[in-house]
N, C-alpha and C. Protein backbone atom coordinates (compact mmCIF):
# COMPACT_ATOMS: atom_id res chain seq x y z
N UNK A 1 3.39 -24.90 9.62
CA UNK A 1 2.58 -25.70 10.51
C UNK A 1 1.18 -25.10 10.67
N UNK A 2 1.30 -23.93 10.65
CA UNK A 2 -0.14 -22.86 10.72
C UNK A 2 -1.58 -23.93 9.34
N UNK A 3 -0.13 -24.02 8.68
CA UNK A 3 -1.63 -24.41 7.47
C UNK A 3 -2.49 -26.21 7.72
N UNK A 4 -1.53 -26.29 9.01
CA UNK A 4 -1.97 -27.79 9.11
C UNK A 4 -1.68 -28.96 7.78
N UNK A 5 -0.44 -28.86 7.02
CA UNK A 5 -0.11 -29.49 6.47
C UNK A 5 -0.79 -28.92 4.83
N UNK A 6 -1.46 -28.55 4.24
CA UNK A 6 -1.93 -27.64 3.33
C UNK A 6 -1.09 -27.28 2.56
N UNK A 7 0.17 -26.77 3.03
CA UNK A 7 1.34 -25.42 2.89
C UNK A 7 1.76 -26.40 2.24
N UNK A 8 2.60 -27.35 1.94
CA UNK A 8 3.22 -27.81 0.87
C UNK A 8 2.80 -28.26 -0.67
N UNK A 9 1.53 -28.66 -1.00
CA UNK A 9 1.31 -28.38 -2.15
C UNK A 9 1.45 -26.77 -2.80
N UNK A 10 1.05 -26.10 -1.83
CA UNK A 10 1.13 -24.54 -2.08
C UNK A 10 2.59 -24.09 -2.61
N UNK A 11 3.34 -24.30 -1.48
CA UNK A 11 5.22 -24.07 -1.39
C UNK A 11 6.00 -25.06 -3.06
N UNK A 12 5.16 -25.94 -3.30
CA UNK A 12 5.63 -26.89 -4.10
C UNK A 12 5.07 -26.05 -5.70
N UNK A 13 4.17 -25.38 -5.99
CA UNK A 13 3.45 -24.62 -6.87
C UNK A 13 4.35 -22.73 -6.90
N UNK A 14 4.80 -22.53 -5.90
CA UNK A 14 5.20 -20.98 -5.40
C UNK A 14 6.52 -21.53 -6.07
N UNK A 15 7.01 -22.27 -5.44
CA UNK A 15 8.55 -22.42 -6.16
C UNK A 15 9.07 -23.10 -7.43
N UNK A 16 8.05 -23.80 -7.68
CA UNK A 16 8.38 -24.37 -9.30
C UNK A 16 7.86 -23.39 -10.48
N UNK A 17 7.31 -22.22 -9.83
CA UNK A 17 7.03 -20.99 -10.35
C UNK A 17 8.06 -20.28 -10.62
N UNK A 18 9.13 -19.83 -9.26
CA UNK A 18 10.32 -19.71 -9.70
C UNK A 18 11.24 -20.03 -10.09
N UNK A 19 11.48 -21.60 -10.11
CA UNK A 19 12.38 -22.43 -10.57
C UNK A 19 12.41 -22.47 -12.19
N UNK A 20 10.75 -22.36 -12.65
CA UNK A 20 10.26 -21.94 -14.50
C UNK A 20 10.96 -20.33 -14.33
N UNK A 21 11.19 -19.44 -14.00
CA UNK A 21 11.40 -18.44 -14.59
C UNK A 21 13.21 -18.17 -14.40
N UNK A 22 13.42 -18.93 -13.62
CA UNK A 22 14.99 -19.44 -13.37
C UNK A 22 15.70 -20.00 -14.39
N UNK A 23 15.04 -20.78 -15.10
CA UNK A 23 15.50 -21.66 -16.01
C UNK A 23 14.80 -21.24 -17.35
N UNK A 24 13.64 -20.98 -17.29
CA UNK A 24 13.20 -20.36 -18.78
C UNK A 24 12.41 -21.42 -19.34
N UNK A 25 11.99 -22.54 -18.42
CA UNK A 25 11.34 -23.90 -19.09
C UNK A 25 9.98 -23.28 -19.16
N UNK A 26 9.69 -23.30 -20.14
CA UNK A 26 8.00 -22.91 -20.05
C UNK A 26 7.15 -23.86 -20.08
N UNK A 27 7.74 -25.18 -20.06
CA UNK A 27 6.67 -26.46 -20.22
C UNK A 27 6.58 -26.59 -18.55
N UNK A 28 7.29 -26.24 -18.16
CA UNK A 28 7.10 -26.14 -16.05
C UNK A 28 5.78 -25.75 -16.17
N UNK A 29 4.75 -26.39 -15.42
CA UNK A 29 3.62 -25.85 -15.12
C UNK A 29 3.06 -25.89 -14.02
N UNK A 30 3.22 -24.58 -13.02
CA UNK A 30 3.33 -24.62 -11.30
C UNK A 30 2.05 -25.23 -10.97
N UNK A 31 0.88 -25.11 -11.51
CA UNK A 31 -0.09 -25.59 -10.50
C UNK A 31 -0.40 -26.98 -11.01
N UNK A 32 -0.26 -27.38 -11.95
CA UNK A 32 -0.27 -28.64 -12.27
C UNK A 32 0.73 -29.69 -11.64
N UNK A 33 1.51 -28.75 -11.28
CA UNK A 33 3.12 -29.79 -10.12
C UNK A 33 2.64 -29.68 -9.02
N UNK A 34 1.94 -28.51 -8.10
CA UNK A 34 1.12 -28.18 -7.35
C UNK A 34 0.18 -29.54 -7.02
N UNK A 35 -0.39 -29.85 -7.79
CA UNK A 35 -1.70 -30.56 -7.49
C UNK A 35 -1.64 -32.19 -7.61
N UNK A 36 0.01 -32.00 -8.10
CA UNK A 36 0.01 -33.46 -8.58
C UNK A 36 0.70 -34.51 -7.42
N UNK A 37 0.71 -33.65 -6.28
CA UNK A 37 1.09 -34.04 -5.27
C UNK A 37 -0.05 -34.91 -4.25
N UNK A 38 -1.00 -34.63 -4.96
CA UNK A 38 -2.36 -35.40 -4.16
C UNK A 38 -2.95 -36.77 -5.08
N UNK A 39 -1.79 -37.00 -6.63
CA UNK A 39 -2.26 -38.06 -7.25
C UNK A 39 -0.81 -39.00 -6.79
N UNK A 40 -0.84 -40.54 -5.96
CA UNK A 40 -0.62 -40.99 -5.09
C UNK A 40 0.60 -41.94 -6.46
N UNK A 41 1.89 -41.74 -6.18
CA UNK A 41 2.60 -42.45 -6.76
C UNK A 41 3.45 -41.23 -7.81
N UNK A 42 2.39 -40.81 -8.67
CA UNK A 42 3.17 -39.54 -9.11
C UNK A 42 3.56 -38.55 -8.89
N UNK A 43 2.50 -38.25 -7.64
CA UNK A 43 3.31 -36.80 -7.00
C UNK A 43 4.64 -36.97 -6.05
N UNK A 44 4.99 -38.33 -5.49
CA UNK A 44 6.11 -38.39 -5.45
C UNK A 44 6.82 -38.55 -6.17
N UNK A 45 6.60 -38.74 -7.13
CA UNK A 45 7.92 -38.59 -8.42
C UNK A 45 8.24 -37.10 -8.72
N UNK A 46 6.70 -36.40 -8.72
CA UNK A 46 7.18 -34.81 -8.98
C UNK A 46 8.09 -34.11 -7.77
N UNK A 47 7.69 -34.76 -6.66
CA UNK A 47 8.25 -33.97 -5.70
C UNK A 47 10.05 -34.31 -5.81
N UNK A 48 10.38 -35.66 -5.98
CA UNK A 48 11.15 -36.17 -6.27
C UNK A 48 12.44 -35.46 -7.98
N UNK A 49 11.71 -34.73 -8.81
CA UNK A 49 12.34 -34.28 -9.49
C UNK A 49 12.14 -32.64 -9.69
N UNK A 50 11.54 -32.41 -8.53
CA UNK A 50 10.97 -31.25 -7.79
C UNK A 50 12.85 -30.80 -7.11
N UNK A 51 12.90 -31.81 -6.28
CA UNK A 51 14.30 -31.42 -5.42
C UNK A 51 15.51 -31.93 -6.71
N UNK A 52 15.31 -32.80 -7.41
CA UNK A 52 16.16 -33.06 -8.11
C UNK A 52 16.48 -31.83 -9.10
N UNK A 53 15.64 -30.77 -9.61
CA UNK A 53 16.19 -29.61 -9.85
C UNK A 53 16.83 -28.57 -9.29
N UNK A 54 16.33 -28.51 -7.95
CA UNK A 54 16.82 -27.57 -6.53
C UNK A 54 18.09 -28.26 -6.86
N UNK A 55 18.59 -29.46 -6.57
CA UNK A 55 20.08 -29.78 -6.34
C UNK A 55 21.17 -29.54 -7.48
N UNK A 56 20.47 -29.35 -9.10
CA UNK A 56 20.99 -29.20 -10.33
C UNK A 56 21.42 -27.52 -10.35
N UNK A 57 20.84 -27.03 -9.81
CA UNK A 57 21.09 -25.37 -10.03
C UNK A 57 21.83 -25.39 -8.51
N UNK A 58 21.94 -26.04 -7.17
CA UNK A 58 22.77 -25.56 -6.59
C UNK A 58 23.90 -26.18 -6.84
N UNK A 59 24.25 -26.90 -7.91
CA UNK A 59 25.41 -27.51 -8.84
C UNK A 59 25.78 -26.73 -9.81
N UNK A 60 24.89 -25.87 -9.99
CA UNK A 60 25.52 -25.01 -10.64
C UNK A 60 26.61 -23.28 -10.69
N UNK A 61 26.19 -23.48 -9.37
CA UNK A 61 26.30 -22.36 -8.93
C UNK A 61 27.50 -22.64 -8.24
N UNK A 62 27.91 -24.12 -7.75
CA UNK A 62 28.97 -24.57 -7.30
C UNK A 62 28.81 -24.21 -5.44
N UNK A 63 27.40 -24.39 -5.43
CA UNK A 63 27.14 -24.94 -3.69
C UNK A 63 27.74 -26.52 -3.44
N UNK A 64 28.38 -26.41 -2.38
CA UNK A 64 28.73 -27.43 -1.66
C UNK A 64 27.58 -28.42 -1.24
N UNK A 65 26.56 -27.78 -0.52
CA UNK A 65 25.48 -28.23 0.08
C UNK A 65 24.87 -29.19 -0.91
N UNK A 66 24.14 -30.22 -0.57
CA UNK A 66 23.54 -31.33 -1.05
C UNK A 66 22.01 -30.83 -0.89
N UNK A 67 20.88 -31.28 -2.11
CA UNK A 67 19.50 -31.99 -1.61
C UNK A 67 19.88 -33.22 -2.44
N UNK A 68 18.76 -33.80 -0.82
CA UNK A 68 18.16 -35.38 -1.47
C UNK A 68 17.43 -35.53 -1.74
N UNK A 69 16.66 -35.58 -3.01
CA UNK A 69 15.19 -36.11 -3.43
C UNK A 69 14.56 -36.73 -2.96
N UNK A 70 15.65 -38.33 -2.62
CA UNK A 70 14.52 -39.55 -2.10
C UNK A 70 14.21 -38.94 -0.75
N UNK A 71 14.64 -38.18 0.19
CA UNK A 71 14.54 -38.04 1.34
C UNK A 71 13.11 -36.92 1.64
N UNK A 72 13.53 -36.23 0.70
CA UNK A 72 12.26 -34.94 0.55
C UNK A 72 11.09 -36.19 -0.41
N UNK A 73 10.83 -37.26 -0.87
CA UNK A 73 10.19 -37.96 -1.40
C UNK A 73 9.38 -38.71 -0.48
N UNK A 74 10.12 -39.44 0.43
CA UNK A 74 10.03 -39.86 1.56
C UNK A 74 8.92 -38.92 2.81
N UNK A 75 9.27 -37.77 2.72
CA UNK A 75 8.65 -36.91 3.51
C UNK A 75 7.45 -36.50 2.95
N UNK A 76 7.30 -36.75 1.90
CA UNK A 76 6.22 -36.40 1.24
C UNK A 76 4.77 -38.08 1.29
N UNK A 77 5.54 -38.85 1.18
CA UNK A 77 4.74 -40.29 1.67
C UNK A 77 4.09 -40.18 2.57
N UNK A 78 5.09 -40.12 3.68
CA UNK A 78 4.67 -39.57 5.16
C UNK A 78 3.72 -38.23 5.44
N UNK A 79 3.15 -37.54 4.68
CA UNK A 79 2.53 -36.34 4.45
C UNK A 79 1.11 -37.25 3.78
N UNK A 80 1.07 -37.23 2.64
CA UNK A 80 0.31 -38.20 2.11
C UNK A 80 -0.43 -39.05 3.02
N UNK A 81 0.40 -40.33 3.61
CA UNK A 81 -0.48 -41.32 4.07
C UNK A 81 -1.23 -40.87 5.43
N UNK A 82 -0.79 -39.52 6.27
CA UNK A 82 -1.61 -39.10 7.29
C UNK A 82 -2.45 -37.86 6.89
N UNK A 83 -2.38 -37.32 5.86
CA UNK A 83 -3.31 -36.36 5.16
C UNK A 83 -5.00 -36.57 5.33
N UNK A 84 -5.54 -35.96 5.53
CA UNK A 84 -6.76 -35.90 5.39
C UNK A 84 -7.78 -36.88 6.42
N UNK A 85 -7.55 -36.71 7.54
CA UNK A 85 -8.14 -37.78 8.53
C UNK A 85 -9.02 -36.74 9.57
N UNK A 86 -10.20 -36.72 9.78
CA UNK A 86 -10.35 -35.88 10.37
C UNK A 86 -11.29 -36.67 12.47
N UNK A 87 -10.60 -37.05 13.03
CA UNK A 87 -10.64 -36.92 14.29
C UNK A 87 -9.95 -36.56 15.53
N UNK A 88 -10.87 -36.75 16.48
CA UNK A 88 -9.89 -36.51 17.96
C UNK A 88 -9.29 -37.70 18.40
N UNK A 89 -9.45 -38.59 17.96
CA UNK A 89 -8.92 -40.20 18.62
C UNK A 89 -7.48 -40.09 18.45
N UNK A 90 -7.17 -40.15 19.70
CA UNK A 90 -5.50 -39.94 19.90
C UNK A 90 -4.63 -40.61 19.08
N UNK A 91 -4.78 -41.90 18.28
CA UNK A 91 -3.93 -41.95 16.97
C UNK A 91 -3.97 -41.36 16.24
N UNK A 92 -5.47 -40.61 15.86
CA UNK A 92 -5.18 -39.68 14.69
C UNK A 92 -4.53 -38.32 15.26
N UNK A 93 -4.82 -37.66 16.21
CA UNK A 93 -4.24 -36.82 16.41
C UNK A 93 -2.57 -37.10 16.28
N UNK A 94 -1.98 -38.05 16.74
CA UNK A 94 -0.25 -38.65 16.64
C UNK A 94 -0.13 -38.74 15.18
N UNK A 95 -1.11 -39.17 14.48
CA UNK A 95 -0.94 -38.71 12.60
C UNK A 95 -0.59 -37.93 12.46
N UNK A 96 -1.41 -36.90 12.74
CA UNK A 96 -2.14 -35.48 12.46
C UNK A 96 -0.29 -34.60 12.44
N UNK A 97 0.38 -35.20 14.09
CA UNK A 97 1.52 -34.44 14.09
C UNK A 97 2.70 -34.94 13.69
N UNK A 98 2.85 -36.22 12.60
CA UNK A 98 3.54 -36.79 12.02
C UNK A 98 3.37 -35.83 10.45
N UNK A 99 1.74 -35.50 9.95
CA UNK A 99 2.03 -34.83 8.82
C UNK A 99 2.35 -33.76 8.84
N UNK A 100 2.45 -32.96 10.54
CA UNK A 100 3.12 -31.56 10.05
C UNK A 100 4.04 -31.37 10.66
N UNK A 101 4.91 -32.32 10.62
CA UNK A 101 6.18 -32.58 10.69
C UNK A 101 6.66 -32.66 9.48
N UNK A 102 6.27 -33.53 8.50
CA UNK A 102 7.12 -34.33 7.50
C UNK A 102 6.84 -32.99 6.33
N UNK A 103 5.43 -32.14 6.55
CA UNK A 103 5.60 -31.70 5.85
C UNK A 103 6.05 -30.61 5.81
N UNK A 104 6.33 -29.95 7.08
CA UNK A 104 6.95 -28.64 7.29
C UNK A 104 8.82 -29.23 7.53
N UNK A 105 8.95 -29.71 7.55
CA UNK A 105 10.18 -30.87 6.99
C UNK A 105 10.47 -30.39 5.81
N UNK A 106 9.75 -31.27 4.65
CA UNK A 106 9.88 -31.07 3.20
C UNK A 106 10.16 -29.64 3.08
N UNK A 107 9.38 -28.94 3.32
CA UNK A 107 9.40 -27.23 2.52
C UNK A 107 10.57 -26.45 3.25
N UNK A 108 10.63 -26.54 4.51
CA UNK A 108 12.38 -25.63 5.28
C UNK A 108 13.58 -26.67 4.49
N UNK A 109 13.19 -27.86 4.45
CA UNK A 109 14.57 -28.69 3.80
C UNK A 109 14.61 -27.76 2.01
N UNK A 110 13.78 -27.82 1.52
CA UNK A 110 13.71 -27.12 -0.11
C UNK A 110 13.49 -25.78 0.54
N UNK A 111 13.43 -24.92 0.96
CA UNK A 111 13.36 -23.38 0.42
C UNK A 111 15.01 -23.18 1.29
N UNK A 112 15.61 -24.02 2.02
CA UNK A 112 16.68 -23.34 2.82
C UNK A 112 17.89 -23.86 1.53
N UNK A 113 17.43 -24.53 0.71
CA UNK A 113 18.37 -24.77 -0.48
C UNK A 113 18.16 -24.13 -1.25
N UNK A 114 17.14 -23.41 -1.51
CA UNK A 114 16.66 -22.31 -2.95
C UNK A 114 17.22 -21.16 -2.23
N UNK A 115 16.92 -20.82 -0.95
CA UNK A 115 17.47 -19.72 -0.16
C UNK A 115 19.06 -19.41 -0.79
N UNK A 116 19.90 -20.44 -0.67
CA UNK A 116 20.86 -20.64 -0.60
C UNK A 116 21.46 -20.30 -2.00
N UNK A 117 20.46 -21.10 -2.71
CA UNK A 117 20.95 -20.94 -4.08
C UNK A 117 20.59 -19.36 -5.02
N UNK A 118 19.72 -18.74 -4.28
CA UNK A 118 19.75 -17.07 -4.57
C UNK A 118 20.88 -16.51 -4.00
N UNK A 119 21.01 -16.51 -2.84
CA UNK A 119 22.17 -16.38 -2.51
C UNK A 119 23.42 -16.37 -3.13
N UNK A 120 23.78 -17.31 -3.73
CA UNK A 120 24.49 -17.86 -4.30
C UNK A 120 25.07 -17.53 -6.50
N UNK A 121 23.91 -17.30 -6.58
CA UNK A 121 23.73 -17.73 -8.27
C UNK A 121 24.28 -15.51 -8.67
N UNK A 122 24.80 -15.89 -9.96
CA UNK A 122 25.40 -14.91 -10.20
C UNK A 122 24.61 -14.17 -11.15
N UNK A 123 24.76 -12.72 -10.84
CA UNK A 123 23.65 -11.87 -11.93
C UNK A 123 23.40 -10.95 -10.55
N UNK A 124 22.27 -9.97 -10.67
CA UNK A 124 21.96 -9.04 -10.07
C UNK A 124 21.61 -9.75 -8.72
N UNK A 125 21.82 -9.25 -7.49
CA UNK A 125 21.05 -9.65 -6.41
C UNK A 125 20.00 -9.90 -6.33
N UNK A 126 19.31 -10.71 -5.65
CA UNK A 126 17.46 -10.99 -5.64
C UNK A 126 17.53 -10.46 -4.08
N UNK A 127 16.48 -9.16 -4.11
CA UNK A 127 15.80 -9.25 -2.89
C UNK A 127 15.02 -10.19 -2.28
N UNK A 128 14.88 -10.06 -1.15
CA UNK A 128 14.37 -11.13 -0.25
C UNK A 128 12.78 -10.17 -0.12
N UNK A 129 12.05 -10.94 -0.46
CA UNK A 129 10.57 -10.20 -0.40
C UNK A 129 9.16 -11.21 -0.04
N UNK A 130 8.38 -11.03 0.38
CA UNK A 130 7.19 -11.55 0.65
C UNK A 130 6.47 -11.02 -0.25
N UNK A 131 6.01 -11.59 -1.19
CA UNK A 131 4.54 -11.37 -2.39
C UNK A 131 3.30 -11.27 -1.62
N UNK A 132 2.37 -10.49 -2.16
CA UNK A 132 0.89 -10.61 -1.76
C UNK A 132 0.25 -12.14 -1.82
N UNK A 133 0.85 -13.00 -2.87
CA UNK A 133 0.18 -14.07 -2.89
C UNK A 133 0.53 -14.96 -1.43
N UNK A 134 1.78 -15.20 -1.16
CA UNK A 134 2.11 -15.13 0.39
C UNK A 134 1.39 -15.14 1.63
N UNK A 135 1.21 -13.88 1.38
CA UNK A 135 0.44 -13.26 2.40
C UNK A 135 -1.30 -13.29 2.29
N UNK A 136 -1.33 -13.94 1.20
CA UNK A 136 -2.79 -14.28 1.62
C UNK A 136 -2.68 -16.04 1.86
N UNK A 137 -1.60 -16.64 0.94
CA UNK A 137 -1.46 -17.84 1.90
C UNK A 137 -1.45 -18.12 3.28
N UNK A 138 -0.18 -17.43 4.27
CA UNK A 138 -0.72 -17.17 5.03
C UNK A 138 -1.84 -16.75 5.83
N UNK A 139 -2.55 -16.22 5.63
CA UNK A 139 -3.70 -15.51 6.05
C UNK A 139 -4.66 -17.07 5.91
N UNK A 140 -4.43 -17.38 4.57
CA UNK A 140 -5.77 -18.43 4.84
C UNK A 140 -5.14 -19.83 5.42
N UNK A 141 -4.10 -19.88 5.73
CA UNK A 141 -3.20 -21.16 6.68
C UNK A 141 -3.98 -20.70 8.20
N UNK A 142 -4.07 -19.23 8.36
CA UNK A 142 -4.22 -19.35 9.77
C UNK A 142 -5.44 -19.27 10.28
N UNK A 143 -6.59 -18.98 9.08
CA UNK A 143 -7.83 -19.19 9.39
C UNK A 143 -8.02 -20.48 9.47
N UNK A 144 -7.41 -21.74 8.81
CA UNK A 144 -7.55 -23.01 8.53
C UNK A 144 -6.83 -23.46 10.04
N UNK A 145 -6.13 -22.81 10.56
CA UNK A 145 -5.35 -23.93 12.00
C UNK A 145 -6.58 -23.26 12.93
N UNK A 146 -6.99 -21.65 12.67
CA UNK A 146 -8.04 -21.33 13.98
C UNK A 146 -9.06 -21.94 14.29
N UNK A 147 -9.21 -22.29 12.63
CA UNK A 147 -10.79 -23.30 12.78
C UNK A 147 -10.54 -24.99 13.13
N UNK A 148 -10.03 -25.42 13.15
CA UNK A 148 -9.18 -26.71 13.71
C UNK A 148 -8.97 -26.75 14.94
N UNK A 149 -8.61 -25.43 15.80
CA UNK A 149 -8.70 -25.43 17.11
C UNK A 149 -9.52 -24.90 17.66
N UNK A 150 -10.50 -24.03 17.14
CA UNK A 150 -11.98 -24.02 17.52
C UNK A 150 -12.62 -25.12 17.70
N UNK A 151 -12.64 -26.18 16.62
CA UNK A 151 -13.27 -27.94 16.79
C UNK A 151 -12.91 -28.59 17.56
N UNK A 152 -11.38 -28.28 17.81
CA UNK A 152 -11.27 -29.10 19.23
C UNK A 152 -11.67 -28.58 20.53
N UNK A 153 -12.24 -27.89 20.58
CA UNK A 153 -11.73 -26.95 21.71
C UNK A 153 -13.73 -26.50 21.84
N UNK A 154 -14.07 -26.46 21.10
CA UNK A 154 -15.72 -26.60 21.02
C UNK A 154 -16.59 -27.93 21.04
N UNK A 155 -17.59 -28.40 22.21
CA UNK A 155 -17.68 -29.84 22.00
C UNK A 155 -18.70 -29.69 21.25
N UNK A 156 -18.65 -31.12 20.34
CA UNK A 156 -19.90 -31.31 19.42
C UNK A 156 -21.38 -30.91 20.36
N UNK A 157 -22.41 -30.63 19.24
CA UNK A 157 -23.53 -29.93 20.18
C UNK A 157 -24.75 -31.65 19.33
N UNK A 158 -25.69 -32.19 19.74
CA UNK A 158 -26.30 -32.62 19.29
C UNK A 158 -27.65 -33.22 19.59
């Protein structure tokens, strides 16, 4: 939520990063799945076969647990069509907290299934670790929500 909706193209690029080295597909190409989330029709399809791999490897591993594509697809629409609006007018603000909903939605619904599926998948244990790249995501999610509530919170000068 820090990134103000941001964080899921990011989360969608971080994990199809690992999902290519999971599987060994080298035609996976994270930032190009990354970005293709902002071209309107296809990036729900990517996102859409985005989870449809999450659910193939936790089939493989013989998780019980389900993902739904159309549903994480869905959440991604809803991300999309309130994306990028920038006022105080109280509908947009009711946007504003519809997209970081749907989209902090999308990414705990997919990483608590990848979670799961490390967990899960057989071979050496995977530590649980935070990367530097991470952590500067973070870092620049929270300069991006400070300055968002600086604007509100500062009245226009003119």
């Amino acid at each position: 939520m820090l990134s103000l909706g941001i964080y899921l193209p990011l989360w969608l690029g971080f994990s199809w990063a690992e999902l290519r080295r999971e599987t060994g597909d080298q035609r996976m190409q994270p930032l190009g799945h990354a970005l293709s989330v902002f071209v309107p029709g296809y990036g729900y399809w990517q996102v859409y076969r985005h989870f449809t791999l999450i659910g193939s490897v936790l089939e493989r591993v013989g998780m019980k647990n389900k993902v739904d594509p159309f549903s994480a697809a869905i959440g991604v629409v809803l991300w999309s069509v309130t994306f990028l609006h920038y006022s105080t007018e109280p509908i947009f603000v009711a946007l504003d907290m519809i997209e970081l909903l749907a989209a902090t939605g999308v990414v705990v619904y997919g990483q608590r299934a990848l979670n799961e599926y490390w967990r899960a998948r057989p071979g050496p244990e995977v530590p649980e670790r935070v990367l530097p790249t991470d952590w500067m995501a973070v870092g620049l999610a929270a300069a991006y929500f400070l300055s968002w509530i600086l604007a509100y919170l500062i009245p226009p000068t003119t």
